[in-house]
Protein backbone atom coordinates (compact mmCIF):
# COMPACT_ATOMS: atom_id res chain seq x y z
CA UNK A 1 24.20 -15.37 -13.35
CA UNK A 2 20.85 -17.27 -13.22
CA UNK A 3 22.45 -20.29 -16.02
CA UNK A 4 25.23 -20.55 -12.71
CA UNK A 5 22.43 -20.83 -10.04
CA UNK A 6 19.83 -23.29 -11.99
CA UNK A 7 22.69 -25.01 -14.16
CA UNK A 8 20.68 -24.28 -17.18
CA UNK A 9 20.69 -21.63 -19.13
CA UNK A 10 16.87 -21.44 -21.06
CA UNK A 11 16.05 -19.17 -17.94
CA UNK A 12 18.61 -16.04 -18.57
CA UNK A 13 17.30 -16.57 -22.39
CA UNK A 14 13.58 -16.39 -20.95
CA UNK A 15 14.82 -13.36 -18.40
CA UNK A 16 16.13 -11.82 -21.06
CA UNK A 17 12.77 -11.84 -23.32
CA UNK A 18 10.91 -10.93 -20.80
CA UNK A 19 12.88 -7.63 -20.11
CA UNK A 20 12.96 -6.88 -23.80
CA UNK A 21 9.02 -7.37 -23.88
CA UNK A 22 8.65 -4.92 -21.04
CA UNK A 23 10.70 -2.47 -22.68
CA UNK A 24 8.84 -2.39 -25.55
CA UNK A 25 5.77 -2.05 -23.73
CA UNK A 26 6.60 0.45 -21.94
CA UNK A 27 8.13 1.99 -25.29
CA UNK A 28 4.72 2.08 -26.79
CA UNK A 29 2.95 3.27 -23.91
CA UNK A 30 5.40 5.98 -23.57
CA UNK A 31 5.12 7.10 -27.17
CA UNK A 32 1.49 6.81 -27.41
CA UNK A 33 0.35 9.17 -24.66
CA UNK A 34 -2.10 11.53 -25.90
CA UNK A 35 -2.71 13.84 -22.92
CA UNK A 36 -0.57 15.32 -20.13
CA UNK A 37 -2.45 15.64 -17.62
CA UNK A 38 -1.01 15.64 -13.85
CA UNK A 39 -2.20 12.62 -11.83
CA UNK A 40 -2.04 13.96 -8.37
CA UNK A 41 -0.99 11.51 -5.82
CA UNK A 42 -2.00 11.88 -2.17
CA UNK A 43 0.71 12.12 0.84
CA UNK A 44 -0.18 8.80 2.24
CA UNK A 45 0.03 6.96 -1.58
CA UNK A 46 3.75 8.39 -1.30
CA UNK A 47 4.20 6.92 2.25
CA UNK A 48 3.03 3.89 1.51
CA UNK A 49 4.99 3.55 -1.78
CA UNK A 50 7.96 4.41 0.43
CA UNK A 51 7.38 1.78 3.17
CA UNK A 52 6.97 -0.62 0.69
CA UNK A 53 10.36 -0.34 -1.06
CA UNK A 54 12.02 0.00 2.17
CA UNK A 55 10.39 -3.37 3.23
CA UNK A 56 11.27 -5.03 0.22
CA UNK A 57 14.81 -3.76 0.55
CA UNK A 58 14.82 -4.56 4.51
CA UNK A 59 14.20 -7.74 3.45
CA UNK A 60 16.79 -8.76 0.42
CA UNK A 61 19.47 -7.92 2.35
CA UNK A 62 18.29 -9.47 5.70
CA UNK A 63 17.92 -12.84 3.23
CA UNK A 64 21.99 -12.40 2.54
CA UNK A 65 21.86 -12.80 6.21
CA UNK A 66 20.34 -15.63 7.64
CA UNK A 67 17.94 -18.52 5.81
CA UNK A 68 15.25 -17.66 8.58
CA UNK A 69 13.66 -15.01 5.48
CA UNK A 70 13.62 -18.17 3.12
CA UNK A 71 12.07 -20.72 4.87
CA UNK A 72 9.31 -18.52 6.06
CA UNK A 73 7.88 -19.28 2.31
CA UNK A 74 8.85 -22.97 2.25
CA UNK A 75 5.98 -24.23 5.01
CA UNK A 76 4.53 -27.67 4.98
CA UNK A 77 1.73 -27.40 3.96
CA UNK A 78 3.43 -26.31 0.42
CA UNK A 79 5.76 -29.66 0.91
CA UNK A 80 2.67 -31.62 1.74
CA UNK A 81 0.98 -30.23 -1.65
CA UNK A 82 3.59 -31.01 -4.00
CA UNK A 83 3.88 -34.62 -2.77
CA UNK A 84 0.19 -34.87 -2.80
CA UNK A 85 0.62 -34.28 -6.88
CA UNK A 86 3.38 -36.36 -7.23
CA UNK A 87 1.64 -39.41 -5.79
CA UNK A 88 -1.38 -38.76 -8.11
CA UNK A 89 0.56 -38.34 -11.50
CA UNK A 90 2.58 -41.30 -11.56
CA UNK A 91 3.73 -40.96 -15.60
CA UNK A 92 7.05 -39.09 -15.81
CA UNK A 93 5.66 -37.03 -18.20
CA UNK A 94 3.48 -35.18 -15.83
CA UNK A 95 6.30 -34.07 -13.00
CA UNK A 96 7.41 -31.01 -15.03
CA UNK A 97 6.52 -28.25 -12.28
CA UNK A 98 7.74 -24.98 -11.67
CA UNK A 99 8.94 -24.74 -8.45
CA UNK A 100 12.52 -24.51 -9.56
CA UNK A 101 11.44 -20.89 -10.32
CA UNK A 102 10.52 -20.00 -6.39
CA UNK A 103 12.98 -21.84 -4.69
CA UNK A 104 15.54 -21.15 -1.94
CA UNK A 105 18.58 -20.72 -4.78
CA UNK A 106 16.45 -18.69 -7.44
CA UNK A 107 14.96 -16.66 -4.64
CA UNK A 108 17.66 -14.10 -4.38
CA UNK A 109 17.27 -13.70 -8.09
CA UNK A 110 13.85 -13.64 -8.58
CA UNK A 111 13.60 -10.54 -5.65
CA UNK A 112 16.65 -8.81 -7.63
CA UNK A 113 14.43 -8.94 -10.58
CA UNK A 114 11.18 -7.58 -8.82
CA UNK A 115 13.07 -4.92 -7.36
CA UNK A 116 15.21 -4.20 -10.78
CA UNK A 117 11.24 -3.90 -12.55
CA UNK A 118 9.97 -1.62 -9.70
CA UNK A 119 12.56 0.74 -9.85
CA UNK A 120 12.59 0.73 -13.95
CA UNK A 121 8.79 1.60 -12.99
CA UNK A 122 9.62 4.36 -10.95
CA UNK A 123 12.14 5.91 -13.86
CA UNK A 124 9.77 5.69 -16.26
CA UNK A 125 7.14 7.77 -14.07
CA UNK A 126 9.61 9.96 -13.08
CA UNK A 127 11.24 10.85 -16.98
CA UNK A 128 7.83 11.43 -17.89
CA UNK A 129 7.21 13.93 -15.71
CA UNK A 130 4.44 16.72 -16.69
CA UNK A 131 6.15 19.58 -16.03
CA UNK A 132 9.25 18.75 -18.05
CA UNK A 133 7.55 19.65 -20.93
CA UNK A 134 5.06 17.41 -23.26
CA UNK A 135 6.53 14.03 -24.93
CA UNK A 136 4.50 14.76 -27.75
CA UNK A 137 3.55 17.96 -29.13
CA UNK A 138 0.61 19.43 -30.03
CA UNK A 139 -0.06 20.53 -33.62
């Protein structure tokens, strides 16, 4: 899907490391906990956790909607600053930025994978629940 949008395909191979990374971190973090103790989480954490994922939500779709959501990022001043730095490095060598990354086509993507990573976040938490029983037992 992202070698469609960007027309080149070393970001899906980059996506795709990245995720593999993060699932072997998360792999060794899971298999190296020593204790199980309960982290107790206030009611306002929770709520605010909540309001949070409902925003983000609110706001991928609402971007399927109109462009308003995209150019809110895209101001002048951000224009202004990246032809600032193109007048001062004239060599061609120098004009490799990453703003291809943030853009109004990889947008969409880039929230689907922030969401995607939040709610991997949340299964991991939740399947390694306390009072399911230890991950690792004692000897």
């Amino acid at each position: 899907m992202s070698g469609m949008m960007i027309k080149t395909y070393w970001f899906s191979y980059i996506l795709f490391l990245v995720f593999l990374g993060g699932l072997l971190v998360l792999f060794i973090y899971v298999s190296s906990i020593a204790s199980n103790e309960l982290f107790l989480t206030s009611n306002m954490l929770k709520m605010f956790l909540m309001f949070i994922v409902i925003i983000s939500i609110f706001s991928f779709i609402n971007s399927f909607n109109n462009n308003l959501f995209m150019n809110f990022f895209i101001n002048s001043d951000m224009i202004n600053f990246f032809n600032y730095n193109n007048l001062l490095l004239n060599s061609n060598f120098n004009k490799i930025n990453l703003n291809k990354l943030y853009n109004s086509q990889t947008f969409l993507l880039m929230m689907m994978m922030m969401i995607y990573l939040f709610i991997t976040l949340i299964a991991v938490v939740k399947i390694t629940n306390i009072f399911y029983g230890p991950l690792r037992s004692k000897f």
